[in-house]
Protein backbone atom coordinates (compact mmCIF):
# COMPACT_ATOMS: atom_id res chain seq x y z
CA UNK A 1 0.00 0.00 0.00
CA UNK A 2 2.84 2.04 0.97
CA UNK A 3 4.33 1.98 -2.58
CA UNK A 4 0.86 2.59 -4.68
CA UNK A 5 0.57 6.15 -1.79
CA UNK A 6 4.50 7.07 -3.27
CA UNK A 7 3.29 6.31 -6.65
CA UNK A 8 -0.34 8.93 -6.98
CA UNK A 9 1.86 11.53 -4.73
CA UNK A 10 5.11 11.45 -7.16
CA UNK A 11 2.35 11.62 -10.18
CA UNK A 12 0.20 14.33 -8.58
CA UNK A 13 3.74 16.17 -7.89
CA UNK A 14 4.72 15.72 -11.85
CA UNK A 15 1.22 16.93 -12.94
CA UNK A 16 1.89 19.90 -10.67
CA UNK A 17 5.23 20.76 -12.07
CA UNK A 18 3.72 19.99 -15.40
CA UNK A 19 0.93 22.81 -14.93
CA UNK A 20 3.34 25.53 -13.34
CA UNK A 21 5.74 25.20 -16.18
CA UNK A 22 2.51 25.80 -18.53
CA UNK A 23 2.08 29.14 -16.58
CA UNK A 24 5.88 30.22 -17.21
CA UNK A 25 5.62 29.19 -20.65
CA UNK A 26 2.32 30.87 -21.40
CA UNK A 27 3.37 33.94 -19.26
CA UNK A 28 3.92 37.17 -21.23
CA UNK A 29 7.82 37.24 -19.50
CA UNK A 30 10.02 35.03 -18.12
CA UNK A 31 10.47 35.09 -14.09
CA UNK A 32 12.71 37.38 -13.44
CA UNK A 33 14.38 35.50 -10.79
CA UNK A 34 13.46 33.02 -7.89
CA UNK A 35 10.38 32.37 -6.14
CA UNK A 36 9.03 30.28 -4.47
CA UNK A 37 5.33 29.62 -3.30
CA UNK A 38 2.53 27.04 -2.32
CA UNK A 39 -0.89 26.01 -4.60
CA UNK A 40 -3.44 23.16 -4.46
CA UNK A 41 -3.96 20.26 -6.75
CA UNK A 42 -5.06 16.97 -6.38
CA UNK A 43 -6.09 17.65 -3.00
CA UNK A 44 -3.05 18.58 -1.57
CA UNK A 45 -0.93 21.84 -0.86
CA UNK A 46 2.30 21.65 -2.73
CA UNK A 47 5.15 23.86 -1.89
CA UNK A 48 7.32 25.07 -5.36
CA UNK A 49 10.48 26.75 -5.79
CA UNK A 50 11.38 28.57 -9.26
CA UNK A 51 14.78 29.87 -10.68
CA UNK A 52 16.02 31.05 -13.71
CA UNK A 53 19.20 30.77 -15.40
CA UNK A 54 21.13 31.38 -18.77
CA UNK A 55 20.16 29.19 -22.18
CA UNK A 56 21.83 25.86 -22.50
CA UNK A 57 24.28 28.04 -25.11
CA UNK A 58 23.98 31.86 -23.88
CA UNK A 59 25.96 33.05 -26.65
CA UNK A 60 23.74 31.49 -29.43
CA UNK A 61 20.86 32.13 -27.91
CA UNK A 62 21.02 35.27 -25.50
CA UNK A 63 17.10 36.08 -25.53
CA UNK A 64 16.13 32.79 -23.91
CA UNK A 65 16.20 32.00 -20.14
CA UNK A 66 16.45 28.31 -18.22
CA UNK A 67 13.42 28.22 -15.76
CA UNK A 68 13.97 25.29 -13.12
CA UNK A 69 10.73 23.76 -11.55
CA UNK A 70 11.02 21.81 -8.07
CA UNK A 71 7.81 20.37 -6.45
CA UNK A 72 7.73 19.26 -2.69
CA UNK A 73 4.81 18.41 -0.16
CA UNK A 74 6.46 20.81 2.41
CA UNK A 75 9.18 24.15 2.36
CA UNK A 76 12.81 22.60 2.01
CA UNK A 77 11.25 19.27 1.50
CA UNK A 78 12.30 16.53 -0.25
CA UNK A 79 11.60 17.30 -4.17
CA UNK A 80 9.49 15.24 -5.40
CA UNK A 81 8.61 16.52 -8.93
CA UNK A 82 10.86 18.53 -11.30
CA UNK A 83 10.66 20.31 -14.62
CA UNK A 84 12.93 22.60 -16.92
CA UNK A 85 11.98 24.34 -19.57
CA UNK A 86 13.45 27.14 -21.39
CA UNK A 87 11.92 30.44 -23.31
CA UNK A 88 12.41 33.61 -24.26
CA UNK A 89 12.93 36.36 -22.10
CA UNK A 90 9.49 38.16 -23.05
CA UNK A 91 8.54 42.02 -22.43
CA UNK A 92 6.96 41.90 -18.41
CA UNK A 93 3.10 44.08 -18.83
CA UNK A 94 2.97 47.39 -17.43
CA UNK A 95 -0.58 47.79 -16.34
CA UNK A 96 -1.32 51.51 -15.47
């Protein structure tokens, strides 16, 4: 029983780190540096961390930006979920 429990959290983390890295990809920018915060899916509270970085080749491709996606069931926890995904940089909205 133990093992099918690890098996729905680890998927319920993935499909977590799979919907936040929707939102950075859909987002009109790129983060523009860590965060961290806490949502709900699947019934449970998951705590995230985000952080950007350079392209895999930041000389070939300057205008993207690595975004790093770790999932865990509490802050500092063990990570259960992760995701990378790189895009561009993006022009942040000014709303006035």
């Amino acid at each position: 029983l133990s093992g099918a429990a690890d098996l729905a959290t680890s998927a319920a983390a993935r499909l977590e780190a799979d919907n936040l890295a929707v939102d950075i990809l859909a987002a009109p920018a790129a983060p523009a540096g860590p965060s961290e915060g806490v949502s709900s899916n699947a019934g449970r509270e998951w705590h995230y961390s985000i952080s950007t970085g350079p392209s895999p080749d930041p000389a070939a491709m300057p205008d993207l930006v690595a975004v790093d996606i770790a999932v865990s069931l509490q802050p500092g926890g063990r990570v259960i979920a992760r995701r990378s995904v790189v895009r561009g940089r993006g022009n942040p909205v000014v709303v006035q």
